[in-house]
Protein backbone atom coordinates (compact mmCIF):
# COMPACT_ATOMS: atom_id res chain seq x y z
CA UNK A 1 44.37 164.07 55.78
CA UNK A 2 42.46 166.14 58.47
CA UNK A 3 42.07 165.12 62.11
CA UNK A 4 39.38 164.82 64.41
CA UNK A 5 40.09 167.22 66.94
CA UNK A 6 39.55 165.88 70.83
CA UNK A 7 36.16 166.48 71.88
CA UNK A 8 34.28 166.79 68.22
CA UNK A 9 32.08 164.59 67.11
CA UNK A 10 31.46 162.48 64.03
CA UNK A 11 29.62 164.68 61.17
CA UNK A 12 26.05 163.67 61.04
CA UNK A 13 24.95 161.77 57.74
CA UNK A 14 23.70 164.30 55.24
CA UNK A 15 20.95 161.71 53.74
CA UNK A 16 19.62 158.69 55.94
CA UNK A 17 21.13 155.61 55.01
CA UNK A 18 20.14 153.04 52.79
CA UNK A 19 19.23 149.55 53.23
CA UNK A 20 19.61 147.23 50.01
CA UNK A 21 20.55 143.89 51.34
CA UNK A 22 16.40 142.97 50.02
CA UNK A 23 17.66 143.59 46.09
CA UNK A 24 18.83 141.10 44.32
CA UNK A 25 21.52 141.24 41.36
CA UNK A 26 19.57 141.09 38.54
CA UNK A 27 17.18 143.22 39.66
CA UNK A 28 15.60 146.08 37.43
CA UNK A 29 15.44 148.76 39.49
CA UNK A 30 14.46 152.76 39.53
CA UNK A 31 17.56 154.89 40.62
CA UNK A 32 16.08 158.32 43.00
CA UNK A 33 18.39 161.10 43.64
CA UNK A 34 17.63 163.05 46.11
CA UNK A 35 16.70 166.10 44.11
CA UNK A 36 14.08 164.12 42.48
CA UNK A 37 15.65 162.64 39.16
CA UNK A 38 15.23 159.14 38.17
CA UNK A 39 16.81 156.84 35.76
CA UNK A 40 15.65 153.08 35.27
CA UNK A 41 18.75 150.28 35.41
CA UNK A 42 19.88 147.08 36.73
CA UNK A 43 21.82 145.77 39.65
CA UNK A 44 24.76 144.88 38.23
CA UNK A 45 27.06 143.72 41.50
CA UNK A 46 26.67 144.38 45.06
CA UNK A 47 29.13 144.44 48.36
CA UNK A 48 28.39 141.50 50.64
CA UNK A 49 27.55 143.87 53.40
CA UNK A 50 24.61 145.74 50.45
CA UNK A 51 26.52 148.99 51.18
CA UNK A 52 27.41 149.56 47.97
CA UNK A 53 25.99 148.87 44.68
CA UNK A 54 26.77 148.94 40.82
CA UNK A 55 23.84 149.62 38.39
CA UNK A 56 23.88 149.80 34.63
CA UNK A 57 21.75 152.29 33.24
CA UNK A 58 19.02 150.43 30.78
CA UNK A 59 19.68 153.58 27.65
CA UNK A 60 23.26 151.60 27.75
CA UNK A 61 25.02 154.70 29.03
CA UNK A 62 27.62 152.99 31.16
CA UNK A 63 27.85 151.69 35.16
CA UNK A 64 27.67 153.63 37.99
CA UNK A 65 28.30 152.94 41.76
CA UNK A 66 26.24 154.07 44.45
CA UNK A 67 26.86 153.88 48.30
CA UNK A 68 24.74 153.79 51.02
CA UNK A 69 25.20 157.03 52.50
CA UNK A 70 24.41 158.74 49.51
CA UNK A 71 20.77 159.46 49.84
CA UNK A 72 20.36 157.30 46.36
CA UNK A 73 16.78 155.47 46.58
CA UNK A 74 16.71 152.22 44.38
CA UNK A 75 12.77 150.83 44.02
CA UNK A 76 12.48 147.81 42.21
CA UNK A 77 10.34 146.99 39.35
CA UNK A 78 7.10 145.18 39.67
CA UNK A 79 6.33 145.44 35.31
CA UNK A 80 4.68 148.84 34.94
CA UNK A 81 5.22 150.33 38.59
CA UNK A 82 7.91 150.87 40.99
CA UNK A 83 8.44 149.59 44.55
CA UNK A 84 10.30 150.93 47.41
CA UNK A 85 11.78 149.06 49.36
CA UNK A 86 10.05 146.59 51.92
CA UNK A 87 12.36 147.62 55.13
């Protein structure tokens, strides 16, 4: 385990963070990397806090998890378009 030495400070977030506490589980969603790929999915589960959630990929190629941090965009589905988030 490494250890802050005296004096530095905390690493600066590579991505800025997320805020899903507005998605519901449920939800059919769009999942954004950062480099521009996009998969469509559902909220499986979320943390209580919405730092964290589980999707399931709608070609039925398993469940991933996603935090926060991670510069992961989810916009939600309104039918034949895709929403980002209202926050």
């Amino acid at each position: 385990m490494r250890r802050k030495k005296a004096g530095q400070q905390p690493a600066e977030p590579r991505y800025p963070m997320q805020d899903w506490s507005w998605i519901e589980v449920g939800a059919d969603v769009e999942v954004q990397y950062p480099m521009g790929v996009s998969y469509k999915a559902r909220v499986d589960a979320k943390s209580p806090d919405s730092k964290i959630v589980w999707v399931t990929n709608s070609n039925g190629h398993g469940r991933k998890m996603y935090g926060h941090w991670e510069g992961i965009r989810l916009l939600q589905s309104l039918g034949h378009a895709y929403q980002e988030s209202p926050v």
